[in-house]
C-alpha atoms as a PDB file:
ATOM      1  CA  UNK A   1       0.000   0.000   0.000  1.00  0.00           C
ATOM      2  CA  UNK A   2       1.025   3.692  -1.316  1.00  0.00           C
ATOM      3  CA  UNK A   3       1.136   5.943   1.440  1.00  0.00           C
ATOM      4  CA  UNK A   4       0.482   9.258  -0.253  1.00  0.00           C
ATOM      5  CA  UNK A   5       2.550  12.376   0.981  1.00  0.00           C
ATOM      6  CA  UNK A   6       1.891  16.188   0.605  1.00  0.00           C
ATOM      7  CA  UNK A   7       3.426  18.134  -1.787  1.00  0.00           C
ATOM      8  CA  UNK A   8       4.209  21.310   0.188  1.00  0.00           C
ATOM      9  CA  UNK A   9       5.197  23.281  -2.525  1.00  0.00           C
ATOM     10  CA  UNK A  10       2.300  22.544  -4.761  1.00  0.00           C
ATOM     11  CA  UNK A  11       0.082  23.157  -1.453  1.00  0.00           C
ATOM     12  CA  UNK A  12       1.845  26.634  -1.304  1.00  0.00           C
ATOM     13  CA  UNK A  13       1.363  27.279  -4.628  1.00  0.00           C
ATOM     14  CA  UNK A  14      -2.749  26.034  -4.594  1.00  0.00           C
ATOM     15  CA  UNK A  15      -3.298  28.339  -1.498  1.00  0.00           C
ATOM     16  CA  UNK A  16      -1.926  31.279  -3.133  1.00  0.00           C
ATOM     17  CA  UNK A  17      -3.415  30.500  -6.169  1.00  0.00           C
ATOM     18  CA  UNK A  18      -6.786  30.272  -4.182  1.00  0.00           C
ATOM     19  CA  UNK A  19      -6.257  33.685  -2.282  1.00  0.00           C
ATOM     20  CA  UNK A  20      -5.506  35.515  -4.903  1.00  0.00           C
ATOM     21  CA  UNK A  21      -8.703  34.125  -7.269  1.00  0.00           C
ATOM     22  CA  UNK A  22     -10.997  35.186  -4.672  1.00  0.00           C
ATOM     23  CA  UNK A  23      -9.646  38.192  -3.832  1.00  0.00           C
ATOM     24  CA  UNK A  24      -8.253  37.814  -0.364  1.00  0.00           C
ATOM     25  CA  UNK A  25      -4.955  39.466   0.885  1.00  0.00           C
ATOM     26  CA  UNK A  26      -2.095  38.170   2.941  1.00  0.00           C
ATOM     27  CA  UNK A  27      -3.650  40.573   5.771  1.00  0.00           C
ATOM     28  CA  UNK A  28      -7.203  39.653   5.447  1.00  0.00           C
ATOM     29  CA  UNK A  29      -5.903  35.682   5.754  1.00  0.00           C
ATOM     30  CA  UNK A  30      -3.596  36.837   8.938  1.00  0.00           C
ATOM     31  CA  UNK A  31      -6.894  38.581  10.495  1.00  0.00           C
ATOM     32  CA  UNK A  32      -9.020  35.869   9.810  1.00  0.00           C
ATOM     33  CA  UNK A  33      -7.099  33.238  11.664  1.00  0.00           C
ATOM     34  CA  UNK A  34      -6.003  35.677  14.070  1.00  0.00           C
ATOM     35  CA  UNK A  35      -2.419  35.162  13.717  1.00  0.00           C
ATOM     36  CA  UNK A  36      -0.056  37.873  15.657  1.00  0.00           C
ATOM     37  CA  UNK A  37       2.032  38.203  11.930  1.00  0.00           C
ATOM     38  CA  UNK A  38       1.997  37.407   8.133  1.00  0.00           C
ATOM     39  CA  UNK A  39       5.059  35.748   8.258  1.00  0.00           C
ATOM     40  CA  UNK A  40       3.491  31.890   8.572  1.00  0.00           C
ATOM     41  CA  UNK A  41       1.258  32.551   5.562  1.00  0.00           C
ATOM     42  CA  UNK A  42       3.850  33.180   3.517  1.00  0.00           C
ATOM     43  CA  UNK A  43       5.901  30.547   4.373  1.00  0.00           C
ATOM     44  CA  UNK A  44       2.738  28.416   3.628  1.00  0.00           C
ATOM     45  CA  UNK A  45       2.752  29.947  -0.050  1.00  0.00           C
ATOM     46  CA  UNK A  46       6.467  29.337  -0.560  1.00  0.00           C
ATOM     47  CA  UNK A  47       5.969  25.916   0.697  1.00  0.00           C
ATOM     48  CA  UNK A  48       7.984  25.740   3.267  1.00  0.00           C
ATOM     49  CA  UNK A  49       5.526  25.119   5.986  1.00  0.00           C
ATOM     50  CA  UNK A  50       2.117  23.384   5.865  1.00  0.00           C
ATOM     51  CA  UNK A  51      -1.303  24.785   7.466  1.00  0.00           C
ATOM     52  CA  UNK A  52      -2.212  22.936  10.957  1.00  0.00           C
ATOM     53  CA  UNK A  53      -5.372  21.096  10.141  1.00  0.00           C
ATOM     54  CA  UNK A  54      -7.454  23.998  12.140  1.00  0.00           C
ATOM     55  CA  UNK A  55      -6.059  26.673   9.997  1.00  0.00           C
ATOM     56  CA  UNK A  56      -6.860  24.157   6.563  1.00  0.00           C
ATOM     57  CA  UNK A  57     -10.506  24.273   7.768  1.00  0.00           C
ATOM     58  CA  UNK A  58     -10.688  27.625   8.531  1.00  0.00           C
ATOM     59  CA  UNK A  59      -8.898  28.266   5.189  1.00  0.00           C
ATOM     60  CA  UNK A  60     -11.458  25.981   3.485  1.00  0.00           C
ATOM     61  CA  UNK A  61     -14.305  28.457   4.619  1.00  0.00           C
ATOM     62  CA  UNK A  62     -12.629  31.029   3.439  1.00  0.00           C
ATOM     63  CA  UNK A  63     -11.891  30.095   0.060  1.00  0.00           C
ATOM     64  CA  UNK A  64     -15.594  28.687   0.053  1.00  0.00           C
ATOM     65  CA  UNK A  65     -14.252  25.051  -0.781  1.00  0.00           C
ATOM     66  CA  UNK A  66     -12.845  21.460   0.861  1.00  0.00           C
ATOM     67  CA  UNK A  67      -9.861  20.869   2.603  1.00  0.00           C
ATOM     68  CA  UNK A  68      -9.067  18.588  -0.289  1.00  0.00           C
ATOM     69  CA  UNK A  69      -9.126  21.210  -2.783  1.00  0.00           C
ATOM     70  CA  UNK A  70      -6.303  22.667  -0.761  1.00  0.00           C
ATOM     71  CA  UNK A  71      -3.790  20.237  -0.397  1.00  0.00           C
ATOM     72  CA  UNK A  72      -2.019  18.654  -3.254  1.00  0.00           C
ATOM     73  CA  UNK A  73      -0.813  15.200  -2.900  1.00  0.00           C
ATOM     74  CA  UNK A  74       2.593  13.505  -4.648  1.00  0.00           C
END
């Protein structure tokens, strides 16, 4: 059995891609989830880190979609 693993740059890239089509800012994102700085988000574009499962969901309602139109799988 295949034990599928996320592709955190693709991720990044889908999230940004996401934000940007329905026309939500870095800031707006940050207020949402009530984070102290921008700095995570942007490392969760780049790829470099990957949304805890709270912030996917809350993500998810923000975009208007599923969790599993968010992350991108290898």
């Amino acid at each position: 059995m295949k034990i599928e693993q996320i592709d955190l740059v693709a991720t990044g890239e889908n999230i940004k891609r996401l934000r940007v089509k329905n026309g939500i800012t870095v800031a707006q994102i940050q207020e949402w989830l009530g984070l102290s700085s921008p700095r995570i988000i942007y490392k969760w574009q780049r790829g470099e880190r990957l949304p805890s499962v709270e912030n996917l969901i809350a993500l998810s309602k923000m975009f208007n979609t599923i969790v599993n139109d968010i992350v991108i799988f290898k």
